[in-house]
PDB file of N, CA and C in Angstrom:
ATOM      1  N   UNK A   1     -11.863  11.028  16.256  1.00  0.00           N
ATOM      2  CA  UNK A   1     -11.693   9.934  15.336  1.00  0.00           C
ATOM      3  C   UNK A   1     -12.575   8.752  15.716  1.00  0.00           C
ATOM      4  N   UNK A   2     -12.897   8.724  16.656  1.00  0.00           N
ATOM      5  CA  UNK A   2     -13.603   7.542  17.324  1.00  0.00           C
ATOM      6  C   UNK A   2     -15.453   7.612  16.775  1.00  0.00           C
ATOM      7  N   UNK A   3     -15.588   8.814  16.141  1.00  0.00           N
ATOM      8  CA  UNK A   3     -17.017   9.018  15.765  1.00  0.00           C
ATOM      9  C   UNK A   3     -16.712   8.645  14.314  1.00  0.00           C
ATOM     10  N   UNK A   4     -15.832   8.470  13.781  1.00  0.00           N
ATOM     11  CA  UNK A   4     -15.745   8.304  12.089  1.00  0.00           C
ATOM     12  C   UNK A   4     -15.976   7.117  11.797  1.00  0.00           C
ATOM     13  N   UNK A   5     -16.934   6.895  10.865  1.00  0.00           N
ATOM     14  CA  UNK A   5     -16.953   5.494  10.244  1.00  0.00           C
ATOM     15  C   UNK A   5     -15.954   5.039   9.316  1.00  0.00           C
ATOM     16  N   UNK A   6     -15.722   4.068   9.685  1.00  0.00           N
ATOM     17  CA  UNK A   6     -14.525   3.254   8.949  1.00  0.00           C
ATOM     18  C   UNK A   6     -14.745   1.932   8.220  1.00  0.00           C
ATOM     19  N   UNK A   7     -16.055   2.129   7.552  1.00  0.00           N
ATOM     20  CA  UNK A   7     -17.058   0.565   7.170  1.00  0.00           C
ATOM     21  C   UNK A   7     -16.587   0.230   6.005  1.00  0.00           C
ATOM     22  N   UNK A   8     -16.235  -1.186   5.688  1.00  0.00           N
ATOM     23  CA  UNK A   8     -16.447  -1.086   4.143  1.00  0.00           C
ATOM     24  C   UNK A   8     -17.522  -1.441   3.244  1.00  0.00           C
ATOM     25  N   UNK A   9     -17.916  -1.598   2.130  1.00  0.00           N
ATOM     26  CA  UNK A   9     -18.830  -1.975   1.312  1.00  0.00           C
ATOM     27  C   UNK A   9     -18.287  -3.388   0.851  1.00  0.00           C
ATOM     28  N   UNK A  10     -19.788  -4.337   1.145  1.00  0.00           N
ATOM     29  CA  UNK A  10     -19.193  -5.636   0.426  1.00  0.00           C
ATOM     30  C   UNK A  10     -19.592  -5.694  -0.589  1.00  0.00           C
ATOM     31  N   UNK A  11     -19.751  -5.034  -1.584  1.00  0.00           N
ATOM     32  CA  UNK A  11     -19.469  -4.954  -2.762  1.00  0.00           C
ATOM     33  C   UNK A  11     -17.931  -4.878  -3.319  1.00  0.00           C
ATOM     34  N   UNK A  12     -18.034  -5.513  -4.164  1.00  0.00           N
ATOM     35  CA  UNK A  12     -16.215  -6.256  -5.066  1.00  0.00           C
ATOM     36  C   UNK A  12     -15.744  -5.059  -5.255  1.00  0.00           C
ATOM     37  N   UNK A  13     -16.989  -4.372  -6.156  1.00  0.00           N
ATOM     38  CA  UNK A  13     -16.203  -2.715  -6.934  1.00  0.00           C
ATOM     39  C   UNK A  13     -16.277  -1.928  -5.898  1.00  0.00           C
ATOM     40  N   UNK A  14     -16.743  -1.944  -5.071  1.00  0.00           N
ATOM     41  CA  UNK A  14     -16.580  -0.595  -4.402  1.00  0.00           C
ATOM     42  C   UNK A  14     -14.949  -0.667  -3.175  1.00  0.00           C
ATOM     43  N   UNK A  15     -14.991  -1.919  -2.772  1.00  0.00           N
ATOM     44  CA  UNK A  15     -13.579  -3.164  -2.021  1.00  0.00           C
ATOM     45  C   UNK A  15     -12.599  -1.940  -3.364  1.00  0.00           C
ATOM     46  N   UNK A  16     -13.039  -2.481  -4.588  1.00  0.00           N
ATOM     47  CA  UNK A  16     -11.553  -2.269  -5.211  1.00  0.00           C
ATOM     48  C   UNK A  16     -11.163  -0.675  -5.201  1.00  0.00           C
ATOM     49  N   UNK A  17     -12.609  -0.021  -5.708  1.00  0.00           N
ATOM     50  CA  UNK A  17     -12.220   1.182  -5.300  1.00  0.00           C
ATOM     51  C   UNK A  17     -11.910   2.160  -4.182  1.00  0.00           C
ATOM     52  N   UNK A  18     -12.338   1.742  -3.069  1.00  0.00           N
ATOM     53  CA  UNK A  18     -11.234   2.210  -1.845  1.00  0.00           C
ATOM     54  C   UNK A  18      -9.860   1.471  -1.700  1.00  0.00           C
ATOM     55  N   UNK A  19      -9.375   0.511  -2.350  1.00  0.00           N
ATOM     56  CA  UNK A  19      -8.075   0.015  -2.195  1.00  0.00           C
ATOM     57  C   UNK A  19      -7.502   0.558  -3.446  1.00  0.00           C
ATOM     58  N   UNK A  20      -7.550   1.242  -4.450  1.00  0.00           N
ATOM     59  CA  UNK A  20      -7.040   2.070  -5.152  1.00  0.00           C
ATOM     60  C   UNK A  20      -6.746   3.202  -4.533  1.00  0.00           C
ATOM     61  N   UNK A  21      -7.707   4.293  -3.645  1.00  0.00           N
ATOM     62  CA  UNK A  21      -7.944   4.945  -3.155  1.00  0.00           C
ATOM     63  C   UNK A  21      -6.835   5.026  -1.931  1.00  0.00           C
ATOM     64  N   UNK A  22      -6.702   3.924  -1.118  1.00  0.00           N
ATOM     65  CA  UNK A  22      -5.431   3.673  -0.658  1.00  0.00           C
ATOM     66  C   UNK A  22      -3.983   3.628  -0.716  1.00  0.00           C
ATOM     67  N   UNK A  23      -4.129   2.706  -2.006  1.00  0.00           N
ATOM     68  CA  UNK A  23      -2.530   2.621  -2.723  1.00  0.00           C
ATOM     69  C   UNK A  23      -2.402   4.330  -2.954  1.00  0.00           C
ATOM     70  N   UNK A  24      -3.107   4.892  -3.860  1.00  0.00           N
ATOM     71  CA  UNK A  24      -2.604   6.271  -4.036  1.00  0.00           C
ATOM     72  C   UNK A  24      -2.400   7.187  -3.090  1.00  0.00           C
ATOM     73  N   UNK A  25      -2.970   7.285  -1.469  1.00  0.00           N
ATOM     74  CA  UNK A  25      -2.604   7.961  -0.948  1.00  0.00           C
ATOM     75  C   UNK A  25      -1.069   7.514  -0.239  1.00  0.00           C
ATOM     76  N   UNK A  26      -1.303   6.407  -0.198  1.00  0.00           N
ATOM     77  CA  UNK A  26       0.052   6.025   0.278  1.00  0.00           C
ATOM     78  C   UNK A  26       1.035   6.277  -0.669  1.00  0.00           C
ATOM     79  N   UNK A  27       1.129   6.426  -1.839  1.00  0.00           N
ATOM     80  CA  UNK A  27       1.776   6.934  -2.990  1.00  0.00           C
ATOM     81  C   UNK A  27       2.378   8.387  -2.641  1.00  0.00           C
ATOM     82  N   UNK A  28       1.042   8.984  -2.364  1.00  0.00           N
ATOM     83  CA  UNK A  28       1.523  10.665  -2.078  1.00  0.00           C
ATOM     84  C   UNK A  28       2.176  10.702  -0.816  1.00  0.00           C
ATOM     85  N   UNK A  29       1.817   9.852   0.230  1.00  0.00           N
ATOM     86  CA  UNK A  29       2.667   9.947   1.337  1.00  0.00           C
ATOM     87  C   UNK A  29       3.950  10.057   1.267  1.00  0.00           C
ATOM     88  N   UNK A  30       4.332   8.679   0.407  1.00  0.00           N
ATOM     89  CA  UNK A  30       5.790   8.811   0.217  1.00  0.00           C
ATOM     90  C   UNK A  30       6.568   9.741  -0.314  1.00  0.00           C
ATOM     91  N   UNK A  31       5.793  10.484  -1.109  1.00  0.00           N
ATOM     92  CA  UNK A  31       6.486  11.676  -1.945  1.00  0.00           C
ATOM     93  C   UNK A  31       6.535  12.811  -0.741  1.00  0.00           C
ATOM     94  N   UNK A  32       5.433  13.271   0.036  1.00  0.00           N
ATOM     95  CA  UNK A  32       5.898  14.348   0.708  1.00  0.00           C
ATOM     96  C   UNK A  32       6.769  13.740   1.701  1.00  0.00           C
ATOM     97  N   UNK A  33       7.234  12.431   2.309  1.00  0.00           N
ATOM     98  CA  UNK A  33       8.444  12.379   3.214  1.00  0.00           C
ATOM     99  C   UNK A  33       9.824  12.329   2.003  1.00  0.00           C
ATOM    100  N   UNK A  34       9.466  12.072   1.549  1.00  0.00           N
ATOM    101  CA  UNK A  34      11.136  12.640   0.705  1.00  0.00           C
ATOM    102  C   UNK A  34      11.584  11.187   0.206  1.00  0.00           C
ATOM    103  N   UNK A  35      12.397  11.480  -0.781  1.00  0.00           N
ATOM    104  CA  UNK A  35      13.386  10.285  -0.988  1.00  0.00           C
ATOM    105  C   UNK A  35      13.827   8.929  -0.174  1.00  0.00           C
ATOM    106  N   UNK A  36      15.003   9.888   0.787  1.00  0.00           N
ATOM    107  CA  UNK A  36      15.129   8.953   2.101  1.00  0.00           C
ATOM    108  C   UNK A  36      14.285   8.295   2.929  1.00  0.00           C
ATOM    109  N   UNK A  37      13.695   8.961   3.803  1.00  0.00           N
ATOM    110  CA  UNK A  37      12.717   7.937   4.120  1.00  0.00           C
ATOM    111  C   UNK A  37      11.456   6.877   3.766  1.00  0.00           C
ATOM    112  N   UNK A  38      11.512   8.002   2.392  1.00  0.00           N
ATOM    113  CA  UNK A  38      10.550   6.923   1.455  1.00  0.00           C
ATOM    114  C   UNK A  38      11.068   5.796   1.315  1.00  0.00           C
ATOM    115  N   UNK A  39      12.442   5.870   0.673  1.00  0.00           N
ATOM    116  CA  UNK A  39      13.562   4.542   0.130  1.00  0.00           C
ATOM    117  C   UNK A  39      13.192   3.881   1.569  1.00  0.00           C
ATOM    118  N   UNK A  40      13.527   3.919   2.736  1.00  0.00           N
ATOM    119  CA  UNK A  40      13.333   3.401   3.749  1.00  0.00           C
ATOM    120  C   UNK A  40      12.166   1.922   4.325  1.00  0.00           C
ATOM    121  N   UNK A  41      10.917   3.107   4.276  1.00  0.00           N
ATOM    122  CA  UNK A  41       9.481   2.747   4.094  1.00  0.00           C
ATOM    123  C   UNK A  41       9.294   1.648   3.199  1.00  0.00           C
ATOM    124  N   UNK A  42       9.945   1.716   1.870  1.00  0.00           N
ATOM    125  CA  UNK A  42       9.942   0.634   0.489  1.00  0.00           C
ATOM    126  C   UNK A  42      10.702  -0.481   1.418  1.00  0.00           C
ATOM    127  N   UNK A  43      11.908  -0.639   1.447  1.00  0.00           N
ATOM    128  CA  UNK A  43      13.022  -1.744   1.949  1.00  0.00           C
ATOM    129  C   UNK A  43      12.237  -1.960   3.377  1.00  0.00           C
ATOM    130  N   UNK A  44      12.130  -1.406   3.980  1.00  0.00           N
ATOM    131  CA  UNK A  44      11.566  -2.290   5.481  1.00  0.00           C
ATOM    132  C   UNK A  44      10.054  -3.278   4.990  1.00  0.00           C
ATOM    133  N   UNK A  45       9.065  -2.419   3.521  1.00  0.00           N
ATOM    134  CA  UNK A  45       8.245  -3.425   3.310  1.00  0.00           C
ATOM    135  C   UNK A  45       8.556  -4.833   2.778  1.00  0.00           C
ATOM    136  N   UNK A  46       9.476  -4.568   1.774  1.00  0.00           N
ATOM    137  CA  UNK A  46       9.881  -4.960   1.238  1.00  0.00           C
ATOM    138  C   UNK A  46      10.580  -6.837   2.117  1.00  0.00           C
ATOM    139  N   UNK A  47      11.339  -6.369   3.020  1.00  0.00           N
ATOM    140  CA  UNK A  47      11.634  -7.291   4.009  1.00  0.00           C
ATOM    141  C   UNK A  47      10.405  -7.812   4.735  1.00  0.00           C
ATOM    142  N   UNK A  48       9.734  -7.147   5.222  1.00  0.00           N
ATOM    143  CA  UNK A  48       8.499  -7.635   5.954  1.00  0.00           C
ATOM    144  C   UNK A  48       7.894  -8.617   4.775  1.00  0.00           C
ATOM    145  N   UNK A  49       7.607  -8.692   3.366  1.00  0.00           N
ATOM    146  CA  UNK A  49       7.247  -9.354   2.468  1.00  0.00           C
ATOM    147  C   UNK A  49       7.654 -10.616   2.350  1.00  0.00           C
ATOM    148  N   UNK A  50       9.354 -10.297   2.670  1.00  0.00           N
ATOM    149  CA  UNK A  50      10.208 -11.708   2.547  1.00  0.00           C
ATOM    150  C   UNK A  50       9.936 -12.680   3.608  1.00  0.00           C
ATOM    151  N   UNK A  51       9.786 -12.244   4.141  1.00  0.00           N
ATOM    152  CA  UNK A  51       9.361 -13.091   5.872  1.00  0.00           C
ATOM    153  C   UNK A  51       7.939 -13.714   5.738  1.00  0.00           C
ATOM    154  N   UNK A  52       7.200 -13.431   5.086  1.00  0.00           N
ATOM    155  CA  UNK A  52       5.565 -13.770   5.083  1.00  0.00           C
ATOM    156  C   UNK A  52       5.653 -15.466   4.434  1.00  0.00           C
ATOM    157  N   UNK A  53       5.104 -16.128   5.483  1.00  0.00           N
ATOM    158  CA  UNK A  53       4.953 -17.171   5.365  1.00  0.00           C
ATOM    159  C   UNK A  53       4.089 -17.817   4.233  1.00  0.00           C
ATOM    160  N   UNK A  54       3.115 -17.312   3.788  1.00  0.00           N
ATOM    161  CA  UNK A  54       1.839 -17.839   2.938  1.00  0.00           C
ATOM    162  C   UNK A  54       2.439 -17.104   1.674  1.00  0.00           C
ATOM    163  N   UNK A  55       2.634 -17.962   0.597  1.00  0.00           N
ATOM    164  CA  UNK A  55       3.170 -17.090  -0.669  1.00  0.00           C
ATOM    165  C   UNK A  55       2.145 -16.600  -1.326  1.00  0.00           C
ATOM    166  N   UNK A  56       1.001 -16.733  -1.356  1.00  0.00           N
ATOM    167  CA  UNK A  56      -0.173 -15.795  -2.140  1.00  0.00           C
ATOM    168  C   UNK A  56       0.049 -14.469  -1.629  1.00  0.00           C
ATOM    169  N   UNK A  57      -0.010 -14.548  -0.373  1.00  0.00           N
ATOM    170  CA  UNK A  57      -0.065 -13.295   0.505  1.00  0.00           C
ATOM    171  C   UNK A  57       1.119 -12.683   0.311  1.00  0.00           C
ATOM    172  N   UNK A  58       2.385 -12.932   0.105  1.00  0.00           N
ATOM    173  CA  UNK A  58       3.215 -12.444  -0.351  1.00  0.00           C
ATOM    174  C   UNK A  58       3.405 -11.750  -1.756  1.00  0.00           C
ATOM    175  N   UNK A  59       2.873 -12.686  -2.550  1.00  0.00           N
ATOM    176  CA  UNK A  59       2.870 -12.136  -3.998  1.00  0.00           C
ATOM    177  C   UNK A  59       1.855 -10.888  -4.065  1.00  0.00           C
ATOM    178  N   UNK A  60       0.924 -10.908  -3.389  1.00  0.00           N
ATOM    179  CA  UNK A  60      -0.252  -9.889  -3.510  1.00  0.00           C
ATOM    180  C   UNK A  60       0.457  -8.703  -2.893  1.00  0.00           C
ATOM    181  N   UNK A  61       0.955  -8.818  -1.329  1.00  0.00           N
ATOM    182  CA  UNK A  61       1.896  -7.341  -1.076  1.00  0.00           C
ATOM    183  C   UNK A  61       2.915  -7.197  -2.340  1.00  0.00           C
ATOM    184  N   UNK A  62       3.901  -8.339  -2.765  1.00  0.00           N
ATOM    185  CA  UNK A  62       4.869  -7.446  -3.512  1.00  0.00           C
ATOM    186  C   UNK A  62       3.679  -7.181  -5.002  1.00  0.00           C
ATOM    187  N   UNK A  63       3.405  -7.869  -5.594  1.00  0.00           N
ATOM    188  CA  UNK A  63       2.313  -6.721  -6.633  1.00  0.00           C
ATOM    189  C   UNK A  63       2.172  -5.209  -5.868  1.00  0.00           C
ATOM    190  N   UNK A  64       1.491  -5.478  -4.628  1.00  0.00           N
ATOM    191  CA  UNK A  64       0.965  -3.650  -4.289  1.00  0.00           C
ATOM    192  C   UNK A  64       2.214  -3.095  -4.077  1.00  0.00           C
ATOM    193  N   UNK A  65       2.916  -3.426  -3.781  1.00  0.00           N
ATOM    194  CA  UNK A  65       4.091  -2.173  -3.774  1.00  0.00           C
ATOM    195  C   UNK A  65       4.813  -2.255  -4.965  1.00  0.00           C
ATOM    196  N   UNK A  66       5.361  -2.538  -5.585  1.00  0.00           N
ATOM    197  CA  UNK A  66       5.512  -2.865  -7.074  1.00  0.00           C
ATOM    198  C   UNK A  66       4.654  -1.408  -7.650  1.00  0.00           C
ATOM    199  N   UNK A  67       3.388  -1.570  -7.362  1.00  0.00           N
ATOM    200  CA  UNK A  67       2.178  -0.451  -7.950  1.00  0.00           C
ATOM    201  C   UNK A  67       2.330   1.069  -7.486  1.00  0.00           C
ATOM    202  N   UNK A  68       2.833   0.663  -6.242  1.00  0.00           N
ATOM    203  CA  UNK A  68       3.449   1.845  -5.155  1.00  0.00           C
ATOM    204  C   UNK A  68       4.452   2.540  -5.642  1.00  0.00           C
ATOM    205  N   UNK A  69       5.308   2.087  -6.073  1.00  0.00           N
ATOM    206  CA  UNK A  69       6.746   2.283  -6.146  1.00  0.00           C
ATOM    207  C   UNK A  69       6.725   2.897  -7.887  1.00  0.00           C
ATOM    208  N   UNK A  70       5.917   2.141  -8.773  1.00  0.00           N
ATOM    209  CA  UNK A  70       5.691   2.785  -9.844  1.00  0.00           C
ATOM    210  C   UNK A  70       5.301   4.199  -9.614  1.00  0.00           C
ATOM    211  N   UNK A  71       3.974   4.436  -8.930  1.00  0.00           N
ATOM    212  CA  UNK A  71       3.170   5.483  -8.457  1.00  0.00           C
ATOM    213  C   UNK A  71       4.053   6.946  -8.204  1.00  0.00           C
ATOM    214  N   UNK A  72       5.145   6.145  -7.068  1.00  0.00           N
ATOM    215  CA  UNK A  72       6.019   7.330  -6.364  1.00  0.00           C
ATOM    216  C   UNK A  72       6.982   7.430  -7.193  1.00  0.00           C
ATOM    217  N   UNK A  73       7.805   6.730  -8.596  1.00  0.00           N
ATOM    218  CA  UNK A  73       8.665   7.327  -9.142  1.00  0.00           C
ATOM    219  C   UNK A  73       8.017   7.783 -10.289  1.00  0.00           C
ATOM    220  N   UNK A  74       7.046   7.999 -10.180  1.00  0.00           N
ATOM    221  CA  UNK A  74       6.122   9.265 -11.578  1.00  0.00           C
ATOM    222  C   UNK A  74       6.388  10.390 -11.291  1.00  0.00           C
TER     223      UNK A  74
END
């Protein structure tokens, strides 16, 4: 793992399209751990959200999981 590049592009569209690319795998993640621990995974973010001091930064995680959570109950 230490030989893999992990760069991003500063380009806007290409930023957005690996963070799509993200949200959805994390989407599928949750589905193959199951229900339970998915439900889990959601509520512990979910709390970690509430705690975040800077409210932009807050609103922007709860949007992405919001997107998440749509994703995984499809």
């Amino acid at each position: 793992m230490s030989q893999t590049d992990f760069s991003t592009s500063e380009q806007a569209s290409i930023q957005a399209n690996e963070l799509s690319c993200m949200k959805t795998l994390v989407t599928m993640m949750l589905r193959v751990m199951g229900q339970a621990d998915a439900g889990k995974v959601l509520i512990n973010m979910e709390r970690y959200i509430a705690g975040l001091e800077d409210p932009l930064q807050a609103e922007v995680f709860s949007n992405t999981i919001n997107q998440i959570k749509h994703g995984y109950r499809q």
